[in-house]
C-alpha atoms as a PDB file:
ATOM      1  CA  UNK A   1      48.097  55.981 -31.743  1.00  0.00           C
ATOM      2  CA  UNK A   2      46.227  52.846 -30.890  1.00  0.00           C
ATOM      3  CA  UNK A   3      46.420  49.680 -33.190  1.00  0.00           C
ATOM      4  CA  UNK A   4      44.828  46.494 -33.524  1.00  0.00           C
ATOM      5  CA  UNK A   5      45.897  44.094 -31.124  1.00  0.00           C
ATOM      6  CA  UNK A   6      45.541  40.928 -29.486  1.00  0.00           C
ATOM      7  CA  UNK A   7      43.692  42.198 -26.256  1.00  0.00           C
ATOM      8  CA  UNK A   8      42.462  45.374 -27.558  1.00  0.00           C
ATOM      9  CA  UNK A   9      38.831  47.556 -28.120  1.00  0.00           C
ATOM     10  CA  UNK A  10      37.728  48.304 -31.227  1.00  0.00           C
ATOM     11  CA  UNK A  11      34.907  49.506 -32.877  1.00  0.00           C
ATOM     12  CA  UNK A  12      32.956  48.358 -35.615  1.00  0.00           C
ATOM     13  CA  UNK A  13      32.313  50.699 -38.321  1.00  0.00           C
ATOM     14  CA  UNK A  14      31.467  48.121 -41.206  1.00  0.00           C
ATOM     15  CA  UNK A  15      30.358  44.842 -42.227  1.00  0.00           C
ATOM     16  CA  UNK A  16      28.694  42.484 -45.028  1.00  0.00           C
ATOM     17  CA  UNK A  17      25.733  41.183 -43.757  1.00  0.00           C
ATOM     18  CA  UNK A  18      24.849  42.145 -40.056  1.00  0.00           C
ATOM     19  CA  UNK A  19      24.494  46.209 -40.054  1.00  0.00           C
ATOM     20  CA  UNK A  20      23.156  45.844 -36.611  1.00  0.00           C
ATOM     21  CA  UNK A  21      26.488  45.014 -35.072  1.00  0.00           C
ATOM     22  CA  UNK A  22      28.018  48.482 -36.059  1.00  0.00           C
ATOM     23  CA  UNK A  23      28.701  50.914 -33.123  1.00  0.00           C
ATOM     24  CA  UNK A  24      29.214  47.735 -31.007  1.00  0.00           C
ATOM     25  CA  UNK A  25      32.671  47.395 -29.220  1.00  0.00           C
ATOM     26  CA  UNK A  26      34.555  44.535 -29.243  1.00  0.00           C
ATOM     27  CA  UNK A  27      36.829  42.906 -27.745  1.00  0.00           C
ATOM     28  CA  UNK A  28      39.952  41.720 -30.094  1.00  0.00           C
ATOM     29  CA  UNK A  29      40.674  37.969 -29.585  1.00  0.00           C
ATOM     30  CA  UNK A  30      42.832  36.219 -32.511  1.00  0.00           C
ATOM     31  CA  UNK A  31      43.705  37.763 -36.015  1.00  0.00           C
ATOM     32  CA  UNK A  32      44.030  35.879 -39.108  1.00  0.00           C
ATOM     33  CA  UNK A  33      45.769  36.476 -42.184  1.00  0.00           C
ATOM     34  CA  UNK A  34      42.815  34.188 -43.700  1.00  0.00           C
ATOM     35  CA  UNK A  35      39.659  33.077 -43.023  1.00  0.00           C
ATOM     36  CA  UNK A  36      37.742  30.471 -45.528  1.00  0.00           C
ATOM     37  CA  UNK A  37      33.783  29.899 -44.465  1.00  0.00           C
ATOM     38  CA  UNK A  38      31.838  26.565 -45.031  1.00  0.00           C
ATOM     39  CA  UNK A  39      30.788  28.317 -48.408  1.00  0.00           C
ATOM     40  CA  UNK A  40      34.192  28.710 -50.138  1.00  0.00           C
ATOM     41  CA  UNK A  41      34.457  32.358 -49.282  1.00  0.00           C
ATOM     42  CA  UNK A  42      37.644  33.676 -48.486  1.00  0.00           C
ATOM     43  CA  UNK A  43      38.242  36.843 -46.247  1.00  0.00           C
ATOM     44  CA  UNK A  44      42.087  38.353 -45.694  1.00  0.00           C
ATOM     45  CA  UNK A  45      43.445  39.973 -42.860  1.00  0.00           C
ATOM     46  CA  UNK A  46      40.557  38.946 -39.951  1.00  0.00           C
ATOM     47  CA  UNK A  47      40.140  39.283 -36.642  1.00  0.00           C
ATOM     48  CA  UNK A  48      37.787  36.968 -34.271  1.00  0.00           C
ATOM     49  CA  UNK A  49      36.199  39.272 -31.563  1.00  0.00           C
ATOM     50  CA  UNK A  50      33.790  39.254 -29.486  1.00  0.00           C
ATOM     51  CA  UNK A  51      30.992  40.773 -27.059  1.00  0.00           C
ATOM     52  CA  UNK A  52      28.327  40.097 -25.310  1.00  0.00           C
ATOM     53  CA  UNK A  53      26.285  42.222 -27.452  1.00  0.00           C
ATOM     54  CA  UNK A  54      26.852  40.584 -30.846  1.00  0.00           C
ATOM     55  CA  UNK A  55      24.036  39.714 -32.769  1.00  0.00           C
ATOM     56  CA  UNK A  56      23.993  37.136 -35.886  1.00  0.00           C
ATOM     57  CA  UNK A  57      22.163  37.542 -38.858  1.00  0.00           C
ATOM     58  CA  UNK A  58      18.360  36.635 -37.278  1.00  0.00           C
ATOM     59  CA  UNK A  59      18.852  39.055 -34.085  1.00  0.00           C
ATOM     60  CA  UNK A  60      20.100  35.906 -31.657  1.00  0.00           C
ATOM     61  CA  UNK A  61      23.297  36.752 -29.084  1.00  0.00           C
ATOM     62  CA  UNK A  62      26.346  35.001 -30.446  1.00  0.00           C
ATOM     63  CA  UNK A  63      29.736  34.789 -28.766  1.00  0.00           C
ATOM     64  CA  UNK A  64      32.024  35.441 -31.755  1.00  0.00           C
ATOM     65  CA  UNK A  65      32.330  36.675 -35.043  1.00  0.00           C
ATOM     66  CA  UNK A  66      34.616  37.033 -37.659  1.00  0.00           C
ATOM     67  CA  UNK A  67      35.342  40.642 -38.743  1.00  0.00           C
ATOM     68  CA  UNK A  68      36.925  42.152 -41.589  1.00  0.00           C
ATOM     69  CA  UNK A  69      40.194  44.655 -40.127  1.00  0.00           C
ATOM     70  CA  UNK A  70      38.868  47.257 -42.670  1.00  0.00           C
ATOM     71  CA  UNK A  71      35.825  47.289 -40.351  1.00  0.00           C
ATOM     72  CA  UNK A  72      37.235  47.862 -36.946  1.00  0.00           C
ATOM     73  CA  UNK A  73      38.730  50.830 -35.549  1.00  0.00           C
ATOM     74  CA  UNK A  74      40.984  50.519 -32.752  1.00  0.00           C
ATOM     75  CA  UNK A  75      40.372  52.249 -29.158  1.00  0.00           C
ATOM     76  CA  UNK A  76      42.295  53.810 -26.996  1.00  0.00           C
ATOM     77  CA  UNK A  77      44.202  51.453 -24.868  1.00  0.00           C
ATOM     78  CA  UNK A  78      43.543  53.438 -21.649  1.00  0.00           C
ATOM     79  CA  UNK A  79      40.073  52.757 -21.824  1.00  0.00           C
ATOM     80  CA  UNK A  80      37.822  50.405 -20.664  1.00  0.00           C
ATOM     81  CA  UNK A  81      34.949  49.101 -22.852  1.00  0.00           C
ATOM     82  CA  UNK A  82      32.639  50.913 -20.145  1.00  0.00           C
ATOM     83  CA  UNK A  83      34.280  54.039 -20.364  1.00  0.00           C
ATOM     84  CA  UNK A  84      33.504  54.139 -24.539  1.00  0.00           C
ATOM     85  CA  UNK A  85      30.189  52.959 -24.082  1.00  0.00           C
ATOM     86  CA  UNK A  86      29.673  55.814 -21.922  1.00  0.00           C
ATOM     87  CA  UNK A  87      30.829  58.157 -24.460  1.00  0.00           C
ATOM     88  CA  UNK A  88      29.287  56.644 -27.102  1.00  0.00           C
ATOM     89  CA  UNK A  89      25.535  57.305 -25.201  1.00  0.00           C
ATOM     90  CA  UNK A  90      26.178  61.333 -25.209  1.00  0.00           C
ATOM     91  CA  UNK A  91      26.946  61.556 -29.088  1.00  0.00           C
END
């Protein structure tokens, strides 16, 4: 069974304010037991990931984000990013 990892693919399957990023698959860059934004929000249990596909909240390309773990799934390992994207286009 695949995990969250440093490294890793995962999907995104939830988030608080940018729907549009949902379906995307990331790559898994640095986790974080905590996470405290410019506006005294807290978030537990983070990863930073990123794409080339993100989007931030007006539609522009970012390089990062911040993601809840609750709203990634982990791929399988053996995959390349390609390989789900591929898969992902036939469902």
């Amino acid at each position: 069974m695949s995990r969250l990892q440093v490294g890793g693919l995962a999907l995104i399957i939830g988030s608080e304010k940018l729907d549009h990023n949902i379906g995307k698959i990331v790559n898994l860059v640095e986790h974080h037991e905590c996470v405290e934004f410019d506006d005294g929000d807290k978030w537990f249990d983070c990863w930073i990931i990123n794409d080339s596909d993100l989007l931030d909240m007006d539609g522009n390309p970012i390089d990062w984000l911040v993601s809840k773990s609750i709203w990634l799934i982990p791929l399988d390992d053996n995959k390349t990013k390609d390989d789900f994207k591929k898969e992902l286009e036939t469902i």
